[in-house]
N, C-alpha and C. Protein backbone atom coordinates (compact mmCIF):
# COMPACT_ATOMS: atom_id res chain seq x y z
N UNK A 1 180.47 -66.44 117.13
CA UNK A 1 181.58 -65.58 117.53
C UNK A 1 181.59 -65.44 119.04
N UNK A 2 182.63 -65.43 119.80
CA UNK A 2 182.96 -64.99 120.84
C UNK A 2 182.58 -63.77 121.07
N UNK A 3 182.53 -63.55 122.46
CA UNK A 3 181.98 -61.92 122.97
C UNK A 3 183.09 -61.08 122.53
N UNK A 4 184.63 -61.14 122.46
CA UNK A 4 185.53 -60.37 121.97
C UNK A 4 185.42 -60.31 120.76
N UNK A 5 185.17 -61.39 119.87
CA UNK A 5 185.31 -61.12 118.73
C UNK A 5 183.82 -59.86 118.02
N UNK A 6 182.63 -60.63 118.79
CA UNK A 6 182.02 -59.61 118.58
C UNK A 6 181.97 -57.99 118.70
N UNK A 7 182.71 -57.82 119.90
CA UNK A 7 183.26 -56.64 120.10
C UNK A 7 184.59 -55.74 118.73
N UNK A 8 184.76 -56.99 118.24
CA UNK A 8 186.09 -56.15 117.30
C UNK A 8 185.13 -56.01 116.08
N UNK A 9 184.76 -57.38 115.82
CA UNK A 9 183.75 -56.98 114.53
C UNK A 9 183.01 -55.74 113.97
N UNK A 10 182.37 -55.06 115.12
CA UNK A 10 181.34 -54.07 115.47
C UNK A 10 182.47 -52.84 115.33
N UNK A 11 183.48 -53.27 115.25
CA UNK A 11 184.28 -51.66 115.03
C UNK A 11 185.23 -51.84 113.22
N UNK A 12 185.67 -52.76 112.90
CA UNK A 12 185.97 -53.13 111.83
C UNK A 12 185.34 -53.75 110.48
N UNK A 13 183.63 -54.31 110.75
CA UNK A 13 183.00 -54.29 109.51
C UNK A 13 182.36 -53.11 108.87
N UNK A 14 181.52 -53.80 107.61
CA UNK A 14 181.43 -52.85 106.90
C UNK A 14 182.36 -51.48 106.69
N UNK A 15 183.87 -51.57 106.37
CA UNK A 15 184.43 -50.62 105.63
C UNK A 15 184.86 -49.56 106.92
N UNK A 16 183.77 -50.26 108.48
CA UNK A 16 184.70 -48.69 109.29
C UNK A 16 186.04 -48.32 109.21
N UNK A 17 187.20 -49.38 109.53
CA UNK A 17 188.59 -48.87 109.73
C UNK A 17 189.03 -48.62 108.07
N UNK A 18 188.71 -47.01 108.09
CA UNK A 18 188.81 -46.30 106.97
C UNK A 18 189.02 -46.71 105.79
N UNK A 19 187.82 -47.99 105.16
CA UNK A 19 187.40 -47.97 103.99
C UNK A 19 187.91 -49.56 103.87
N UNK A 20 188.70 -50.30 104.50
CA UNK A 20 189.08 -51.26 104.50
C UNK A 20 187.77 -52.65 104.87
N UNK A 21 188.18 -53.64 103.64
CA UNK A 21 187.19 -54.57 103.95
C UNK A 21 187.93 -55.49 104.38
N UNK A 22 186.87 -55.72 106.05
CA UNK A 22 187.35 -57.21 106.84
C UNK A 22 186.55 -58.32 106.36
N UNK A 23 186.68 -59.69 106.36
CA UNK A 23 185.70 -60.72 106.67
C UNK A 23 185.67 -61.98 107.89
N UNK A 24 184.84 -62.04 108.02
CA UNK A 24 185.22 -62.86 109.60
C UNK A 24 184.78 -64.13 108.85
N UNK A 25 185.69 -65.30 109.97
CA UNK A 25 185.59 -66.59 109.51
C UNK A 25 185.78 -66.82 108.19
N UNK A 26 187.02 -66.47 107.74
CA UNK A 26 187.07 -67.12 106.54
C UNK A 26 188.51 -68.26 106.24
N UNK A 27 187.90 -69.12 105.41
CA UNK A 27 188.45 -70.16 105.16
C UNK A 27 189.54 -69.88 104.36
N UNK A 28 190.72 -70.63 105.12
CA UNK A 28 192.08 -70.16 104.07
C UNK A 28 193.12 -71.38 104.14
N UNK A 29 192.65 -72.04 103.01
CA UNK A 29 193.69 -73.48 103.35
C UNK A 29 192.38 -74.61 104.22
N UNK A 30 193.31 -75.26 105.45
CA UNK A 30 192.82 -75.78 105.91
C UNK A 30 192.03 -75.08 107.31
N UNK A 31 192.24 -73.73 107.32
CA UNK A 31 191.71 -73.20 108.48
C UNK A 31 190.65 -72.36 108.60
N UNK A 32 190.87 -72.00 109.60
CA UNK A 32 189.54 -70.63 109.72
C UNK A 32 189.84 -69.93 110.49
N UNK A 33 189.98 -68.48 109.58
CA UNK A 33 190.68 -67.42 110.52
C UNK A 33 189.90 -66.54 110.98
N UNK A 34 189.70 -65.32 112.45
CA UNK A 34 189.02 -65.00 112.75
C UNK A 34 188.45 -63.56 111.75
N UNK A 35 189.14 -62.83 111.52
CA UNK A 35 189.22 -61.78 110.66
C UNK A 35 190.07 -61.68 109.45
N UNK A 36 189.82 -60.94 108.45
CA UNK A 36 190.67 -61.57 107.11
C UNK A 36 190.92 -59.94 106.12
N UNK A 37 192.00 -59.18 106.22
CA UNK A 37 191.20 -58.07 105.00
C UNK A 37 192.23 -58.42 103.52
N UNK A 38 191.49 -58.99 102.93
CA UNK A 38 192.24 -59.00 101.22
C UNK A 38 193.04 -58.06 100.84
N UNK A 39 193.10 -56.89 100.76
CA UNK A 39 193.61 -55.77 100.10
C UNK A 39 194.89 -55.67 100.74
N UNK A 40 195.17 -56.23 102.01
CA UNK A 40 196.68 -56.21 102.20
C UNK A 40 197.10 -57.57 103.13
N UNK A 41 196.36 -58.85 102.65
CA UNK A 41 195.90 -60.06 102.74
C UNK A 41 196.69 -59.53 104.88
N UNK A 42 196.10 -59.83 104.99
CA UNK A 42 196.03 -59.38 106.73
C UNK A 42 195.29 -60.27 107.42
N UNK A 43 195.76 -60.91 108.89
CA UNK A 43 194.68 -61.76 109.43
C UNK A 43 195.04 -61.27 110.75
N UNK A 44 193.66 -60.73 111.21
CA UNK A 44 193.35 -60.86 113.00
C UNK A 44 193.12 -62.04 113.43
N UNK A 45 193.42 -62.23 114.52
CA UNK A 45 193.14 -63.38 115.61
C UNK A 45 193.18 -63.18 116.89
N UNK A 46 191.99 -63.48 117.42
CA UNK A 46 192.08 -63.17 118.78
C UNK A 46 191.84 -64.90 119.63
N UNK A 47 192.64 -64.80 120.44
CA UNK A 47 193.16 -65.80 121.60
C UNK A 47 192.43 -66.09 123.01
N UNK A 48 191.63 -66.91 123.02
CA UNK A 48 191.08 -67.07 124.24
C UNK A 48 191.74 -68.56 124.99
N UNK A 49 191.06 -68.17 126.41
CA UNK A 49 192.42 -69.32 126.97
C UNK A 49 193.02 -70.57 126.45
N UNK A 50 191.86 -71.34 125.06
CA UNK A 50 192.69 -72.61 125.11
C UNK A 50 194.01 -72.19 123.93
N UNK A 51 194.35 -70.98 123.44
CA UNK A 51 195.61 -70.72 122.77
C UNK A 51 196.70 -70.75 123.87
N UNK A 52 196.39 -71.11 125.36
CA UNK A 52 197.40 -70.60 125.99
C UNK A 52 198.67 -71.92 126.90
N UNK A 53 197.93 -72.95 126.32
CA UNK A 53 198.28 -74.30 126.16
C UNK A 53 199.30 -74.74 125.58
N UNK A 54 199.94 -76.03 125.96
CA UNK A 54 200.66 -76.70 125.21
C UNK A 54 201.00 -76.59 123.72
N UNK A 55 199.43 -77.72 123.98
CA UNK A 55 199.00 -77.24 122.59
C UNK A 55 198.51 -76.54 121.54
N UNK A 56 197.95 -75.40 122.63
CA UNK A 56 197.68 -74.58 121.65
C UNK A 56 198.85 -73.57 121.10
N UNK A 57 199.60 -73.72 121.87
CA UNK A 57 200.53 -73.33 121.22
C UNK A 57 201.22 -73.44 120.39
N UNK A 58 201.36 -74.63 120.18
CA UNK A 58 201.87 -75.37 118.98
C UNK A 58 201.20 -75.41 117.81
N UNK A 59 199.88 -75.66 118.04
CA UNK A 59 198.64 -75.11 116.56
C UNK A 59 198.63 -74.25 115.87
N UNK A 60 198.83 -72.87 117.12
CA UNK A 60 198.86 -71.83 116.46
C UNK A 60 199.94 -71.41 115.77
N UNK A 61 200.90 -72.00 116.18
CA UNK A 61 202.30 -72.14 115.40
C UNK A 61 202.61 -72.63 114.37
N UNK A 62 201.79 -73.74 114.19
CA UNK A 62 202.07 -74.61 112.87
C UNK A 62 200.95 -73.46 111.85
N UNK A 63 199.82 -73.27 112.63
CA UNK A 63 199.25 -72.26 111.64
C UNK A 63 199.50 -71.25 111.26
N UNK A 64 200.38 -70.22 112.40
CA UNK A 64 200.64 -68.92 111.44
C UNK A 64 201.94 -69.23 110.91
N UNK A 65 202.76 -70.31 110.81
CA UNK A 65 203.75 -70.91 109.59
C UNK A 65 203.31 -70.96 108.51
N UNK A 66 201.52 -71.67 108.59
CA UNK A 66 201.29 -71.75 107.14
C UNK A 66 201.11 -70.30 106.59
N UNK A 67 199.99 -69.57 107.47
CA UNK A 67 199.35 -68.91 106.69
C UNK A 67 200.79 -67.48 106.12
N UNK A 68 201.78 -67.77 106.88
CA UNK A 68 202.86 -66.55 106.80
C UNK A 68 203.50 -67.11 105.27
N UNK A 69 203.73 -68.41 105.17
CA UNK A 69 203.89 -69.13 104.08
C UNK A 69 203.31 -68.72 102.82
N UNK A 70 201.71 -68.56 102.97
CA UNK A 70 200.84 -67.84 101.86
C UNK A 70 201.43 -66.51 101.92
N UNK A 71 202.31 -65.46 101.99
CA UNK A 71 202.42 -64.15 102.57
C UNK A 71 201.49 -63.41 102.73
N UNK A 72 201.04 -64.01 103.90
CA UNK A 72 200.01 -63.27 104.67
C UNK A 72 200.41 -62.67 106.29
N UNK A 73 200.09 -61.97 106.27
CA UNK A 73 200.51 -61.50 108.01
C UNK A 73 199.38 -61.81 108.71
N UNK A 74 200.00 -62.28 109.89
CA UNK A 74 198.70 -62.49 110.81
C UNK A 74 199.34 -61.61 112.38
N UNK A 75 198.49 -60.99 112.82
CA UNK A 75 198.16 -60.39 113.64
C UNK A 75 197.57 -60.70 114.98
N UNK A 76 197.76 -61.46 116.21
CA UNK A 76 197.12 -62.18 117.17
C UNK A 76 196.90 -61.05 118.57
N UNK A 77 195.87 -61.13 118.94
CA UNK A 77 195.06 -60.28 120.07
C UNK A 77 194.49 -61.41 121.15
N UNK A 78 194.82 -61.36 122.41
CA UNK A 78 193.81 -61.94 123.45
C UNK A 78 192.73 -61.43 123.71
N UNK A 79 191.48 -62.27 124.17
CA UNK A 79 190.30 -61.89 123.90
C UNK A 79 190.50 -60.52 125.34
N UNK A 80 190.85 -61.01 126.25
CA UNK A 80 191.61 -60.05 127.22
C UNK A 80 192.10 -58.70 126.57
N UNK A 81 193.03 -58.54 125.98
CA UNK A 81 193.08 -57.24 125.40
C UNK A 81 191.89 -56.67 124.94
N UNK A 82 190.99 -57.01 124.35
CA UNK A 82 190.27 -56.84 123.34
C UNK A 82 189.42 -56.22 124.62
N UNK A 83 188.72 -56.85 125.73
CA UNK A 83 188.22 -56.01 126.69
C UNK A 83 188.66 -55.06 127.73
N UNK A 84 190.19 -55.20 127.84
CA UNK A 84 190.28 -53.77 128.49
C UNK A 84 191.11 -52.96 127.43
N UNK A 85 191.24 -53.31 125.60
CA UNK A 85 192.15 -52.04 125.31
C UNK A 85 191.72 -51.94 123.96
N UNK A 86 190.08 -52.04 123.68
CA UNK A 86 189.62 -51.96 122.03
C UNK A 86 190.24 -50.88 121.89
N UNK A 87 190.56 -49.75 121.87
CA UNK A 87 190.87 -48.81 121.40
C UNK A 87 192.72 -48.93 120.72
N UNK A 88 193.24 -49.37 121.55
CA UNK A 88 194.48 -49.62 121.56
C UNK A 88 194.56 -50.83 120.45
N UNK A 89 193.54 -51.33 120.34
CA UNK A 89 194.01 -52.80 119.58
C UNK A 89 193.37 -52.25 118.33
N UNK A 90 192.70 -51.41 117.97
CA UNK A 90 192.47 -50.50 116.46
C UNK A 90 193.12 -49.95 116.31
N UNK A 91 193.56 -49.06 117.24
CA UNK A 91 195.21 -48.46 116.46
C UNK A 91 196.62 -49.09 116.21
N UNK A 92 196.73 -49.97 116.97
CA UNK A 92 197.65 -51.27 116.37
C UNK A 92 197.34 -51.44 114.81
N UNK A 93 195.67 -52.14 114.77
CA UNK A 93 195.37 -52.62 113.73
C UNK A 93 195.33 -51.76 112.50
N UNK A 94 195.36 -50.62 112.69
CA UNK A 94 195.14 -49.23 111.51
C UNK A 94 196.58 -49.25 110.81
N UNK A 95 197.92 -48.95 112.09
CA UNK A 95 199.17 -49.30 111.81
C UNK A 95 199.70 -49.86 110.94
N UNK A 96 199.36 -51.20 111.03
CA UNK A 96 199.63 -52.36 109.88
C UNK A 96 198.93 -52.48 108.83
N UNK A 97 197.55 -51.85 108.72
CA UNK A 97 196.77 -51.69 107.99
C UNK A 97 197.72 -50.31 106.77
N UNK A 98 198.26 -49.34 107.16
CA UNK A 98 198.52 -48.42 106.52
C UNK A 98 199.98 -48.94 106.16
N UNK A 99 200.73 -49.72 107.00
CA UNK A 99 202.32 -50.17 106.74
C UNK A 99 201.93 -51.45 106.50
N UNK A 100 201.68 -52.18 105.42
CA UNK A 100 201.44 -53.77 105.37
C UNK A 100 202.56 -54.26 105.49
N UNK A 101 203.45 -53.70 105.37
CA UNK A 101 204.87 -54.82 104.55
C UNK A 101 205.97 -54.50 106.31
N UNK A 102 205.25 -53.67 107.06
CA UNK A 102 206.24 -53.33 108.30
C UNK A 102 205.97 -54.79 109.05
N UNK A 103 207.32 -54.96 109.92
CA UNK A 103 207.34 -56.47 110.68
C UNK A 103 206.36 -56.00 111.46
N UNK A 104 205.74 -57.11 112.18
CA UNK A 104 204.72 -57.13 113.49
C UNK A 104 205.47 -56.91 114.92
């Protein structure tokens, strides 16, 4: 894991964001997503510079096509946010967590 991701992990496993189970790295299709919670099939992702590319732009595009395809929401964070606004990026994440079906 990345230093951001470790940072989100440490506030969202084991059941902290009120009772909700995350899993990191999990396989869905052909991918691997950074955070995952089943119960309202939800995916975090956090973005470090090579998402900020050509191509990564385009990857990540063809991927959250698929995974939106599965109706799943995915949720994308820069690892940047993640160090100057954990706080801000859990209450985002609680948001959607409590409104699954609200647009992003």
């Amino acid at each position: 894991m990345t230093e951001a991701e470790q940072m989100l992990w440490s506030q969202i496993r084991r059941k902290q964001l009120q009772g909700y189970q995350f899993y990191r790295q999990k396989i869905i299709g052909n991918y691997i997503v950074d955070f995952y919670c089943p119960k309202v099939k939800f995916i975090i992702e956090l973005d470090g510079g090579g998402h900020y590319s050509n191509e990564g732009v385009e990857h990540d595009r063809k991927r959250d096509a698929y995974l939106t395809g599965l109706g799943l929401k995915v949720l994308r964070f820069s690892d940047r946010e993640v160090f100057k606004n954990l706080k801000g990026i859990l209450e985002v994440i609680w948001k959607h967590l409590e409104s699954p079906h609200a647009p992003l």
